[in-house]
N, C-alpha and C. Protein backbone atom coordinates (compact mmCIF):
# COMPACT_ATOMS: atom_id res chain seq x y z
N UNK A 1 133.61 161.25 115.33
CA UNK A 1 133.05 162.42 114.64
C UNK A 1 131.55 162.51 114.91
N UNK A 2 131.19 163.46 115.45
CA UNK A 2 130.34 163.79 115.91
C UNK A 2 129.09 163.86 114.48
N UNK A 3 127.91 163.11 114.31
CA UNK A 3 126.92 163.06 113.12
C UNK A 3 125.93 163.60 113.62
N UNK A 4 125.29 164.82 112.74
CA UNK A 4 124.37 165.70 112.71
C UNK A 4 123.44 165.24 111.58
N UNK A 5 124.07 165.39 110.16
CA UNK A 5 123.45 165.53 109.27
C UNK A 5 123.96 164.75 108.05
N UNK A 6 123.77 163.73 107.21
CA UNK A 6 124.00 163.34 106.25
C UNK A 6 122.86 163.39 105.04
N UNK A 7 123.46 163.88 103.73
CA UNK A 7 123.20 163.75 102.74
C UNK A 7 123.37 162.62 101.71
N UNK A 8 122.60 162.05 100.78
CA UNK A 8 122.73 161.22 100.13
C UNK A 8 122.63 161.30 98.10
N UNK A 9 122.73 162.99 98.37
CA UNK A 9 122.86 163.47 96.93
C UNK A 9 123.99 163.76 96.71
N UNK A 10 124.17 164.23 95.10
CA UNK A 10 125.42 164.83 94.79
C UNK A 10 125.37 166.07 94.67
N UNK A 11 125.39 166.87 95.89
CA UNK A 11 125.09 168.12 96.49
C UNK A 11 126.03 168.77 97.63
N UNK A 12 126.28 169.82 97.94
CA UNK A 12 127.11 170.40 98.58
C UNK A 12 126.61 171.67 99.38
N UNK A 13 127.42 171.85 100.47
CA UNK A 13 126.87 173.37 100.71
C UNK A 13 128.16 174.32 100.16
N UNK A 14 128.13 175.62 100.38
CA UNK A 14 128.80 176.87 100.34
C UNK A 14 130.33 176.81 101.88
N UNK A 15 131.15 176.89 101.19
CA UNK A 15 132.07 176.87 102.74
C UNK A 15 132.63 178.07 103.14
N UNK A 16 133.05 179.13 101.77
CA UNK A 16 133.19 180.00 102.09
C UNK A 16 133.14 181.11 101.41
N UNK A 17 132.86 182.27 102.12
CA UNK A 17 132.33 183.39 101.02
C UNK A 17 132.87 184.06 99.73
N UNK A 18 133.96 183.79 99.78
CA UNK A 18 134.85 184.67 98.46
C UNK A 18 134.87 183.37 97.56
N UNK A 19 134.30 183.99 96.09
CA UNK A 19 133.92 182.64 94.96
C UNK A 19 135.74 182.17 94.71
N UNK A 20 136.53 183.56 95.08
CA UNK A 20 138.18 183.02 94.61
C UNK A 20 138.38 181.44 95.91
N UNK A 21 138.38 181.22 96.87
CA UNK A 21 138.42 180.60 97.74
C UNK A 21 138.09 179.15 98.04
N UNK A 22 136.74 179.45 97.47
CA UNK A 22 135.60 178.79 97.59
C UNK A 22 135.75 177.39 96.35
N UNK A 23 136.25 178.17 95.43
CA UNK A 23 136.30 177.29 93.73
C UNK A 23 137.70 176.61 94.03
N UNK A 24 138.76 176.73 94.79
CA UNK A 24 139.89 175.79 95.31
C UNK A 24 139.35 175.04 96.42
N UNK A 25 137.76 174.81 97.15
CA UNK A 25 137.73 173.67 98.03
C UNK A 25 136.97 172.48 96.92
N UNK A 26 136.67 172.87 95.88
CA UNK A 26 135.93 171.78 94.37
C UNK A 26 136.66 171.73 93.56
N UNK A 27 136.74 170.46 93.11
CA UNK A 27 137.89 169.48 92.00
C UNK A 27 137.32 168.63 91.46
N UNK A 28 137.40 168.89 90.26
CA UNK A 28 137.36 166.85 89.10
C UNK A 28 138.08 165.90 89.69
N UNK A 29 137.74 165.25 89.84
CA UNK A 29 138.04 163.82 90.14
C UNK A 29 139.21 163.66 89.37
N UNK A 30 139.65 164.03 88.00
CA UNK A 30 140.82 163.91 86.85
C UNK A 30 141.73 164.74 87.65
N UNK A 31 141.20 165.69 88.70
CA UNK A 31 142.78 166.71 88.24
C UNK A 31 143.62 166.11 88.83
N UNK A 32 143.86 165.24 90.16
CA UNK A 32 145.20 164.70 90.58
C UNK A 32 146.12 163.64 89.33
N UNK A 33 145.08 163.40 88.26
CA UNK A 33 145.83 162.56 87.61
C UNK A 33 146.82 163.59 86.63
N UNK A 34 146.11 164.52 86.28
CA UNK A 34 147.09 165.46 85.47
C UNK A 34 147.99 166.25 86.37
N UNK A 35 148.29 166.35 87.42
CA UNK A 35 148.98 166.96 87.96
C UNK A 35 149.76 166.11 88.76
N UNK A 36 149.61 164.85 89.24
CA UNK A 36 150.46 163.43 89.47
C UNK A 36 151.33 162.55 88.81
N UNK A 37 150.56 162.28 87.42
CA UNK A 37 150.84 161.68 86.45
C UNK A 37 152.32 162.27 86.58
N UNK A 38 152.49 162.90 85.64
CA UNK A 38 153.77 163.44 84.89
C UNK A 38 154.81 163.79 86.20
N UNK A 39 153.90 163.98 87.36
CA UNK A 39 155.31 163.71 88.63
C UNK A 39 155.92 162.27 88.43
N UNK A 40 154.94 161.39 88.94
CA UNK A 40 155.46 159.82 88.84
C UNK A 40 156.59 159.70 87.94
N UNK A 41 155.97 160.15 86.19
CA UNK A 41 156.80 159.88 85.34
C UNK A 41 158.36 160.57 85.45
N UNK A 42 157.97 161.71 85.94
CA UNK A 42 159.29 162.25 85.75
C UNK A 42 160.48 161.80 86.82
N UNK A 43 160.22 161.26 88.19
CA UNK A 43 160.93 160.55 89.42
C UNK A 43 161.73 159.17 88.62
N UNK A 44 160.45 158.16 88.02
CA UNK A 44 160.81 157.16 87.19
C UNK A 44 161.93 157.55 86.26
N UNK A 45 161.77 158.33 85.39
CA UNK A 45 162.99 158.69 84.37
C UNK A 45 163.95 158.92 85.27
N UNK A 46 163.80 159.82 85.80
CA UNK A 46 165.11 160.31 86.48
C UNK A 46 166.00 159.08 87.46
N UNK A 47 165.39 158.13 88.20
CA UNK A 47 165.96 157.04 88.46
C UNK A 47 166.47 156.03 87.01
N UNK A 48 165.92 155.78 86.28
CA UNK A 48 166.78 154.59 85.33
C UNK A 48 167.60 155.88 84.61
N UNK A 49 167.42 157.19 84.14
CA UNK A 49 168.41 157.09 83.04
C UNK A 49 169.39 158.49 83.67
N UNK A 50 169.24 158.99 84.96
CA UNK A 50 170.03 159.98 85.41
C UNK A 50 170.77 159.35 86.74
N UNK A 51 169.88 158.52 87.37
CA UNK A 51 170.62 157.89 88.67
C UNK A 51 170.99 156.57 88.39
N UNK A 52 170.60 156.19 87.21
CA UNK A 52 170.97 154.91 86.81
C UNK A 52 170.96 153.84 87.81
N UNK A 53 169.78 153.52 87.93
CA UNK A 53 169.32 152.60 89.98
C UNK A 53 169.26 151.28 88.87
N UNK A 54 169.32 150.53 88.78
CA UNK A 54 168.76 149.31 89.18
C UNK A 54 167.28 148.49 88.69
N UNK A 55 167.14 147.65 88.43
CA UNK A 55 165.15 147.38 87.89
C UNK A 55 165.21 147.36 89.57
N UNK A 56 165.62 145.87 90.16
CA UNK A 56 165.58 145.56 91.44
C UNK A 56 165.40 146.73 92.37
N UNK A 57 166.22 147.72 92.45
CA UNK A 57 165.74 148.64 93.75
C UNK A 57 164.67 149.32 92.93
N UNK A 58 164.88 150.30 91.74
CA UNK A 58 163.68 151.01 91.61
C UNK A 58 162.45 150.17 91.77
N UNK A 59 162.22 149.23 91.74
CA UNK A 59 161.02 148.30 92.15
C UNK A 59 160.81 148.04 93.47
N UNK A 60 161.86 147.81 94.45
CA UNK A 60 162.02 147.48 95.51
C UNK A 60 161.30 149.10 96.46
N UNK A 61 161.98 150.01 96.12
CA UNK A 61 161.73 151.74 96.51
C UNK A 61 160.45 152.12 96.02
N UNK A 62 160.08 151.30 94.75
CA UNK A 62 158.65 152.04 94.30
C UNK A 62 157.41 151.36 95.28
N UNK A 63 157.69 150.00 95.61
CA UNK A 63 156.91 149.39 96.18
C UNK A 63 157.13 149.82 97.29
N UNK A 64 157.99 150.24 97.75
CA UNK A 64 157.78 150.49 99.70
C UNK A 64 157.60 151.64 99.45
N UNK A 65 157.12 153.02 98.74
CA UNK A 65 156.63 154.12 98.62
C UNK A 65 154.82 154.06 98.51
N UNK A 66 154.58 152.73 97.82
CA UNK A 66 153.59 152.44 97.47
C UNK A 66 153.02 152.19 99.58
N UNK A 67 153.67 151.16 99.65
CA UNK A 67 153.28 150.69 101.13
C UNK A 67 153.38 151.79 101.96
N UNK A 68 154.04 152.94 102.04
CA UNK A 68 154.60 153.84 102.83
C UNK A 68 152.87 154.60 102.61
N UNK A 69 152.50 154.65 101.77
CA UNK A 69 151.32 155.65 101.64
C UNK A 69 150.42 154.84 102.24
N UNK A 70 150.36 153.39 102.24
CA UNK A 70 149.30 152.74 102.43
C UNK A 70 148.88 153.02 104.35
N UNK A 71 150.06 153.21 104.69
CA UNK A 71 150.22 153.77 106.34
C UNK A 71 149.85 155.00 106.60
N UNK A 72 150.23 156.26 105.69
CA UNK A 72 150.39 157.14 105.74
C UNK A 72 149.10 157.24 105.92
N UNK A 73 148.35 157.17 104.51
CA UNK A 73 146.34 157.22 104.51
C UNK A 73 146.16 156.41 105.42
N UNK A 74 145.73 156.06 106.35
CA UNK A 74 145.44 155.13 107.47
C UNK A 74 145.99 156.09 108.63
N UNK A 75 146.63 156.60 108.61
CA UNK A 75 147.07 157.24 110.52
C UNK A 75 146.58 158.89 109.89
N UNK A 76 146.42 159.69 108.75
CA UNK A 76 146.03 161.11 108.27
C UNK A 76 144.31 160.78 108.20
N UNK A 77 143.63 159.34 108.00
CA UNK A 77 142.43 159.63 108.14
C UNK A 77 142.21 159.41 109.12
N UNK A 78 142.55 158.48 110.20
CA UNK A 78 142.17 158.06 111.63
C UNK A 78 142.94 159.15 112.60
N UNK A 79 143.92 159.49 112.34
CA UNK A 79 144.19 160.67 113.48
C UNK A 79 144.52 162.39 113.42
N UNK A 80 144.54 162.73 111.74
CA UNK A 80 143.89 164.39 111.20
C UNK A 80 142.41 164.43 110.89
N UNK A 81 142.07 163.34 110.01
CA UNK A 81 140.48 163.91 109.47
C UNK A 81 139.56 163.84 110.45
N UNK A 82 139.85 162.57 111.65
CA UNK A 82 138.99 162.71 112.49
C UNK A 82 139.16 163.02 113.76
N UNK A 83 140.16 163.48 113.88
CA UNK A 83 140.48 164.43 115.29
C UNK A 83 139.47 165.37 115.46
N UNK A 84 138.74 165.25 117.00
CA UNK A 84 137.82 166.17 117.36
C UNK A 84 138.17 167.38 118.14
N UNK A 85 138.56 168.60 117.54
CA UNK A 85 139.20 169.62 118.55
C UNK A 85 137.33 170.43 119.45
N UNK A 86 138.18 171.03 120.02
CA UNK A 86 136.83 170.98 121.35
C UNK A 86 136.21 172.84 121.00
N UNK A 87 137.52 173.22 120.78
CA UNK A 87 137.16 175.01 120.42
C UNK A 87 135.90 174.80 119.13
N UNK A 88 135.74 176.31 119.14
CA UNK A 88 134.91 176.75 117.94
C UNK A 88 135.46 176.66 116.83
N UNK A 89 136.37 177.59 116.17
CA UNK A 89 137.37 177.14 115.45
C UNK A 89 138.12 175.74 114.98
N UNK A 90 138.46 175.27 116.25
CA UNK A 90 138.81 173.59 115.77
C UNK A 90 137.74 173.25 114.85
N UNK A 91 136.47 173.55 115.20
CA UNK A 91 135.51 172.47 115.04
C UNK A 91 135.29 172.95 113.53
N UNK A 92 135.46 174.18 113.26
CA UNK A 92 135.28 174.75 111.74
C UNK A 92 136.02 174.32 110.87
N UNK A 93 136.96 173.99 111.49
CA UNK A 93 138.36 173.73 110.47
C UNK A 93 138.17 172.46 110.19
N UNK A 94 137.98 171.31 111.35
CA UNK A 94 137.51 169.91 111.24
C UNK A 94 136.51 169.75 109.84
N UNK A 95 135.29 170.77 110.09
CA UNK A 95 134.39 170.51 109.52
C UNK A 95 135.08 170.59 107.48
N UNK A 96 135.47 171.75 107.93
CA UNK A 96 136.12 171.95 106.39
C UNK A 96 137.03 171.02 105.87
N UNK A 97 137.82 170.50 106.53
CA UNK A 97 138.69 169.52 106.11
C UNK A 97 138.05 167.99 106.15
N UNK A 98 137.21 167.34 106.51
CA UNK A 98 137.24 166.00 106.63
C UNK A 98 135.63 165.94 106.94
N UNK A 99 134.77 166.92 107.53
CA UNK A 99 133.31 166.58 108.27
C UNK A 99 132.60 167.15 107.25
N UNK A 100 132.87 168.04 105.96
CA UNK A 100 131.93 168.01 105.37
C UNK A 100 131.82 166.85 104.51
N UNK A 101 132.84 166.27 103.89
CA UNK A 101 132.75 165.03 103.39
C UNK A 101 131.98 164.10 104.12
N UNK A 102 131.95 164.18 105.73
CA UNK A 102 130.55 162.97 106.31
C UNK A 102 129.29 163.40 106.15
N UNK A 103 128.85 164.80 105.95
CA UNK A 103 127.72 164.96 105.72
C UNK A 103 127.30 165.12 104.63
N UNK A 104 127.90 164.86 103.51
CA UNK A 104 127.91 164.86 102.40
C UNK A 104 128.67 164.12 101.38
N UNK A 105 128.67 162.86 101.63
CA UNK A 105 129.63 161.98 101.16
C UNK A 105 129.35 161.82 99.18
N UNK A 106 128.71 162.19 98.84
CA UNK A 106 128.26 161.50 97.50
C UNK A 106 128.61 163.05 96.79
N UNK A 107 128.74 164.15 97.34
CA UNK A 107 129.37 165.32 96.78
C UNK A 107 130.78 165.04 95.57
N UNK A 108 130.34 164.93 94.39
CA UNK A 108 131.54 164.89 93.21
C UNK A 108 132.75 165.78 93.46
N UNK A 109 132.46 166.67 94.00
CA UNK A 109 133.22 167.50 93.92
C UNK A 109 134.35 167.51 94.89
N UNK A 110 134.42 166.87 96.01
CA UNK A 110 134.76 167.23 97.01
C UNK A 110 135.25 165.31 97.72
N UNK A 111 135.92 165.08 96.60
CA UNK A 111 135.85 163.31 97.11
C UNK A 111 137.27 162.99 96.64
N UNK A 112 137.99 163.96 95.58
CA UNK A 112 139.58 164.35 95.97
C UNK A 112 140.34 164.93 96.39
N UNK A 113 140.93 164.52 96.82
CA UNK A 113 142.08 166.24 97.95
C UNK A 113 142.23 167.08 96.56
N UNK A 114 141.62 168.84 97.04
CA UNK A 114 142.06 169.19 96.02
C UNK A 114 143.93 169.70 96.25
N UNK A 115 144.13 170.59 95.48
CA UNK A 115 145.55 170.62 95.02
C UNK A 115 145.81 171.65 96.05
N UNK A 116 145.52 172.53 96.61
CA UNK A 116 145.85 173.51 97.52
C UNK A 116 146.16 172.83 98.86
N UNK A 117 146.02 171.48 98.99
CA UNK A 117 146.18 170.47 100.16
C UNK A 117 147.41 169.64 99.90
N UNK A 118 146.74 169.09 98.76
CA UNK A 118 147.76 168.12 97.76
C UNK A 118 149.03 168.41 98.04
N UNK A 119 149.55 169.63 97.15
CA UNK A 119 150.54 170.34 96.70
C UNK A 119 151.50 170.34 98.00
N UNK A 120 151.25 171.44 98.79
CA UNK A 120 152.16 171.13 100.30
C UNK A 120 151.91 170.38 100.84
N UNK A 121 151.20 168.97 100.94
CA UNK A 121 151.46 167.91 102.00
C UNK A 121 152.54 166.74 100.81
N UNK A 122 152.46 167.34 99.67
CA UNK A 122 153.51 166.56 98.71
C UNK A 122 154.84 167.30 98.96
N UNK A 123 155.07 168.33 98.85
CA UNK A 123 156.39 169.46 99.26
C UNK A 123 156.86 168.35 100.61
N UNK A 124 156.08 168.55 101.77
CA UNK A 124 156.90 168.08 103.04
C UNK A 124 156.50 166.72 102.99
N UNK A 125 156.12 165.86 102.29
CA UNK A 125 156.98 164.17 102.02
C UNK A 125 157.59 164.06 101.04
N UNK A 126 157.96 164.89 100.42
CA UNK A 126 159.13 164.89 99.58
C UNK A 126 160.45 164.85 99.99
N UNK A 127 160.45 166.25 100.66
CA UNK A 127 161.32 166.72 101.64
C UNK A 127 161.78 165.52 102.79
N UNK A 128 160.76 164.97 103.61
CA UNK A 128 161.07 164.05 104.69
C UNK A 128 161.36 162.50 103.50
N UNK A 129 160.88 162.82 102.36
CA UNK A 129 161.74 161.01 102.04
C UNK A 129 163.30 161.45 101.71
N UNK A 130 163.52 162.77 100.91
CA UNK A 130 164.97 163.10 100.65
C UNK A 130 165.95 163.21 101.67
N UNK A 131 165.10 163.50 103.06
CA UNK A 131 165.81 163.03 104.58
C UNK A 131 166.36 161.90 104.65
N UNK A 132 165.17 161.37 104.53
CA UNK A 132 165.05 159.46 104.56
C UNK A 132 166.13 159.06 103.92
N UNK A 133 166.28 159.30 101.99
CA UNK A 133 166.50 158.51 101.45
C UNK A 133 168.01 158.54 100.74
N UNK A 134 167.79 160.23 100.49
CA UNK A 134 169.22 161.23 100.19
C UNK A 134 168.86 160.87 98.73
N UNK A 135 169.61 161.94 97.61
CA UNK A 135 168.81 162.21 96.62
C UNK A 135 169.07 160.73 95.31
N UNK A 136 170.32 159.77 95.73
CA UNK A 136 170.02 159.01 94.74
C UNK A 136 168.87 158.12 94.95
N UNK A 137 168.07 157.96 96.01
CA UNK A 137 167.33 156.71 96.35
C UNK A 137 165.88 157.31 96.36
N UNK A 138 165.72 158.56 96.47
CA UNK A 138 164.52 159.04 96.79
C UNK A 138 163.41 159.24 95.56
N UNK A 139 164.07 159.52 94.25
CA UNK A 139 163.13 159.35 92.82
C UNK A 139 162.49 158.02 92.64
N UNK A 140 162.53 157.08 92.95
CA UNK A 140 162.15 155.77 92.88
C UNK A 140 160.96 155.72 94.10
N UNK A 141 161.56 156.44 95.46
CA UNK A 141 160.28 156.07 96.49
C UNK A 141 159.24 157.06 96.68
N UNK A 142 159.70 157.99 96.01
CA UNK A 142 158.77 159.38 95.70
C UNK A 142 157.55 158.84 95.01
N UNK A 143 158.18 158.35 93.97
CA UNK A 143 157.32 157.97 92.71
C UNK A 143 156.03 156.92 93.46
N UNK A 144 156.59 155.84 94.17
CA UNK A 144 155.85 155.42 95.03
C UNK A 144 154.83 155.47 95.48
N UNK A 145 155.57 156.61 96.70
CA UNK A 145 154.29 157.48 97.34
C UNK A 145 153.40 158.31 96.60
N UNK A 146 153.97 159.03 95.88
CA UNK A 146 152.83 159.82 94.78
C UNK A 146 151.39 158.52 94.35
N UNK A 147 152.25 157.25 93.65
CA UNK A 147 151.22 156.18 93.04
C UNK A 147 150.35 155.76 93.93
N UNK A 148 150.60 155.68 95.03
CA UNK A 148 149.85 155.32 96.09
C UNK A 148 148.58 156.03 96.25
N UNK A 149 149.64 157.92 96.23
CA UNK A 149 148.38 159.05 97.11
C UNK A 149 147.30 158.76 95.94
N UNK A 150 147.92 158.72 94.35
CA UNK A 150 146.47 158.62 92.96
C UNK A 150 145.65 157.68 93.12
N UNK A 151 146.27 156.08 93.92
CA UNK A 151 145.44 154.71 93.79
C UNK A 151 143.92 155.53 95.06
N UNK A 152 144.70 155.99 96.16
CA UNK A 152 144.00 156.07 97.31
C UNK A 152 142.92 156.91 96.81
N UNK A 153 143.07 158.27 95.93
CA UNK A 153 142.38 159.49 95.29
C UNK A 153 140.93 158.68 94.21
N UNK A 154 141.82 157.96 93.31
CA UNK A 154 140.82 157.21 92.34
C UNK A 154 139.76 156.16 93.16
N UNK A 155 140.20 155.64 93.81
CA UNK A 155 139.30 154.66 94.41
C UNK A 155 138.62 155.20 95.82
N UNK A 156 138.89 156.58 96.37
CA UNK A 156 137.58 157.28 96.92
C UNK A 156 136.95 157.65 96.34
N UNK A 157 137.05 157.61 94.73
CA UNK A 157 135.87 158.85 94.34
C UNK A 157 135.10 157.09 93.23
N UNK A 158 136.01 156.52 93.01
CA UNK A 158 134.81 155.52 92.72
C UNK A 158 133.89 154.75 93.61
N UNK A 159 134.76 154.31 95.14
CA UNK A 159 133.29 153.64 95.80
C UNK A 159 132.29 154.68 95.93
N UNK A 160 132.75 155.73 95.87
CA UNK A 160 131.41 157.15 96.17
C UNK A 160 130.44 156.91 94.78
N UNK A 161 130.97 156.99 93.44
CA UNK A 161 130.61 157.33 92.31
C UNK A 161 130.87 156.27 90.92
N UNK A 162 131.09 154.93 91.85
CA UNK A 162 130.80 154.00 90.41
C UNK A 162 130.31 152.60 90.74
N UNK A 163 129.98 152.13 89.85
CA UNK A 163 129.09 150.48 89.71
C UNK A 163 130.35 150.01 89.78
N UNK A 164 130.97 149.20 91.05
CA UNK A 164 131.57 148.20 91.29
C UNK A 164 131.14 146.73 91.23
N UNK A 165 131.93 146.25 90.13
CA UNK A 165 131.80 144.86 90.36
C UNK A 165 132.53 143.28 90.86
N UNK A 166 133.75 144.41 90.43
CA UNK A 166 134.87 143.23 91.10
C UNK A 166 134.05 142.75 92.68
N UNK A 167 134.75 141.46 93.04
CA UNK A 167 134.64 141.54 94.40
C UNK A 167 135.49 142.19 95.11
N UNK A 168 136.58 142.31 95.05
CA UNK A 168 137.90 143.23 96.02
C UNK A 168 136.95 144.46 96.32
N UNK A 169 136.93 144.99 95.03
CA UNK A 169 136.64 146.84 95.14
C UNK A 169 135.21 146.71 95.58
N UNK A 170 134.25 145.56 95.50
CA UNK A 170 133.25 145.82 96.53
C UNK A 170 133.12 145.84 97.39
N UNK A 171 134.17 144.57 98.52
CA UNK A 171 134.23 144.40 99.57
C UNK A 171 135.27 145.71 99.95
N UNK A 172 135.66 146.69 99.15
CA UNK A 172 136.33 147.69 100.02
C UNK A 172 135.62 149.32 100.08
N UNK A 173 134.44 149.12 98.86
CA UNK A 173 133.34 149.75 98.81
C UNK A 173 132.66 149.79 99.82
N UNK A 174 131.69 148.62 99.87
CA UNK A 174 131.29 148.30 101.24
C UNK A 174 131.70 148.22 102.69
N UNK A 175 133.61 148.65 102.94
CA UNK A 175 133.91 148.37 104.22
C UNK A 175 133.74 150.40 104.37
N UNK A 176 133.61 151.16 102.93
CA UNK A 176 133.99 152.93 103.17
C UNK A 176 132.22 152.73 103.16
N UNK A 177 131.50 152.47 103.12
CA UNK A 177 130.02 152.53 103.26
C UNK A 177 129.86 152.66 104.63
N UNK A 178 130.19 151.67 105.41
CA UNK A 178 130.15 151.28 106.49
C UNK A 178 130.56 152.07 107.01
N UNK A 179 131.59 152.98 106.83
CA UNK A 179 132.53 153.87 107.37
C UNK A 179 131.54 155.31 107.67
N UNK A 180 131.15 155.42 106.39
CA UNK A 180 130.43 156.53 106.20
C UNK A 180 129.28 156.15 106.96
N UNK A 181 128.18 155.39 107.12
CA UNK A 181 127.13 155.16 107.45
C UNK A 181 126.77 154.32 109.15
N UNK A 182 127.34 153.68 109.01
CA UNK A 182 127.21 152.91 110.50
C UNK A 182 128.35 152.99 111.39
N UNK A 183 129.85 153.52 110.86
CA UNK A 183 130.68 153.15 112.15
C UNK A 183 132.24 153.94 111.44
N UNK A 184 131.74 155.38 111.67
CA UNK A 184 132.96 156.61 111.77
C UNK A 184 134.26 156.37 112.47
N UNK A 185 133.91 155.74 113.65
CA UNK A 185 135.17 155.71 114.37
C UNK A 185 136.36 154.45 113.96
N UNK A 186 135.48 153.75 113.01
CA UNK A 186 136.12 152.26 112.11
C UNK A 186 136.58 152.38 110.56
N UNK A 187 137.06 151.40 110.39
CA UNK A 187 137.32 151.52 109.15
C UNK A 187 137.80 152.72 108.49
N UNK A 188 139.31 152.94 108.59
CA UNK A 188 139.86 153.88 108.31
C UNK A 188 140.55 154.03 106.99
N UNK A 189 140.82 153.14 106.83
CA UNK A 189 141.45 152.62 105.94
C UNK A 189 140.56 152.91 104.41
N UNK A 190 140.98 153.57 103.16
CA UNK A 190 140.25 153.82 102.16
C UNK A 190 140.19 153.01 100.95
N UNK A 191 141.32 153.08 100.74
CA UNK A 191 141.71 152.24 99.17
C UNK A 191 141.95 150.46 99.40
N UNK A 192 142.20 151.02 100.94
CA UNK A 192 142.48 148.42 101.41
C UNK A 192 142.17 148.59 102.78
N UNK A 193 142.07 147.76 103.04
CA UNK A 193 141.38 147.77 105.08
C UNK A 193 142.68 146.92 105.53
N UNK A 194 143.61 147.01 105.19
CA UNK A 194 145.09 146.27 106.25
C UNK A 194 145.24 146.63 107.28
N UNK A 195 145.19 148.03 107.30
CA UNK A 195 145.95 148.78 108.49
C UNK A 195 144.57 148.41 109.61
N UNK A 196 143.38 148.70 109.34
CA UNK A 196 142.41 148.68 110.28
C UNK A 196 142.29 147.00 111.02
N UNK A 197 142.82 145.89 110.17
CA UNK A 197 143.06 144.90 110.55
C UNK A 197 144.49 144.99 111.67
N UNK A 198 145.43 145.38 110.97
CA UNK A 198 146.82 145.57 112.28
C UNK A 198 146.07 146.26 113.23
N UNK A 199 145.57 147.35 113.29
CA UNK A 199 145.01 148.18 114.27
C UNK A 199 143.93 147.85 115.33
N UNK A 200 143.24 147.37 114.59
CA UNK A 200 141.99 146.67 115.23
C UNK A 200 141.17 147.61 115.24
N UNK A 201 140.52 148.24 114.39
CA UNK A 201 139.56 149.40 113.88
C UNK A 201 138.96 148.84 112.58
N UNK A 202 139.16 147.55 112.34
CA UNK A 202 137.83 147.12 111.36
C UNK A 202 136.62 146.94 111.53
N UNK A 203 135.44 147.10 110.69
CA UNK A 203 134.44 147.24 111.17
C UNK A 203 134.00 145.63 110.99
């Protein structure tokens, strides 16, 4: 990704002209939880007391939904957010989706997928796990993946926007610092650096 310009406030520019438009590319940091939350919950119910699964698999399905995302974020930031298209257009669209966040990383607003993204990239992995999974198995790995996309959501907007002290969440603070600041083409990985270790894109 090509670096022009970085900011180090919690500041933003204008992306696009119609205020209707414009107010769906800015989000609270809360809203994926109110609009996630009660998905999770409702997949969960529906596996123990309508599909009647199992502790063992619904645990087994929630956790590889969990891992399934952990891949997923890892190949959507290393090969959508930072794909460099060469047109004019590419490069607008790039910018809107993934490059204004580099030049503006500390922007509150703009540090969770908002829901106009969210929403249909949740529709078609829904869809492709009910492929996957067929409908008794898929409430359990749904739920999963959803927990995953919130862990990945909450913990971009805290290394951006909170006093970390654990060591884990610093050392994964410090590997999206790095990301942001010294080495774009590394460290892809947001919420854990695994994949950039399999990959060999750690910084």
């Amino acid at each position: 990704m090509e670096k022009l310009f970085q900011s180090n406030k919690d500041e933003t520019i204008r992306l696009f002209k119609s205020n209707f438009i414009e107010a769906f590319s800015r989000i609270h940091w809360s809203v994926p939880l109110f609009l996630y939350i009660p998905v999770v919950s409702f997949f969960l119910i529906k596996s123990i007391f309508i599909n009647h699964l199992s502790f063992v698999i619904i645990t087994s399905l929630y956790l590889s939904g969990i891992f399934s995302w952990s891949v997923l974020e890892y190949f959507l930031h290393r090969f959508v957010s930072h794909f460099e298209p060469k047109s004019k257009t590419g490069k607008k669209l790039s910018f809107i989706m993934h490059g204004i966040h580099h030049a503006y990383p500390n922007d509150s607003k703009r540090l969770v997928m908002p829901p106009s993204i969210s929403v249909p990239l949740g529709f078609i992995f829904y869809f492709l796990s009910l492929y996957l999974f067929g409908n008794l198995y898929v409430p359990p790995f749904y739920a999963g993946l959803v927990s995953g996309y919130l862990c990945y959501d909450m913990m971009h907007y805290a290394v951006h926007h909170s006093a970390i002290k654990n060591k884990l969440f610093l050392k994964i603070k410090t590997n999206h610092m790095k990301h942001h600041y010294q080495a774009p083409e590394k460290g892809y990985g947001v919420s854990q650096p695994i994949w950039d270790y399999v990959f060999r894109t750690r910084i």
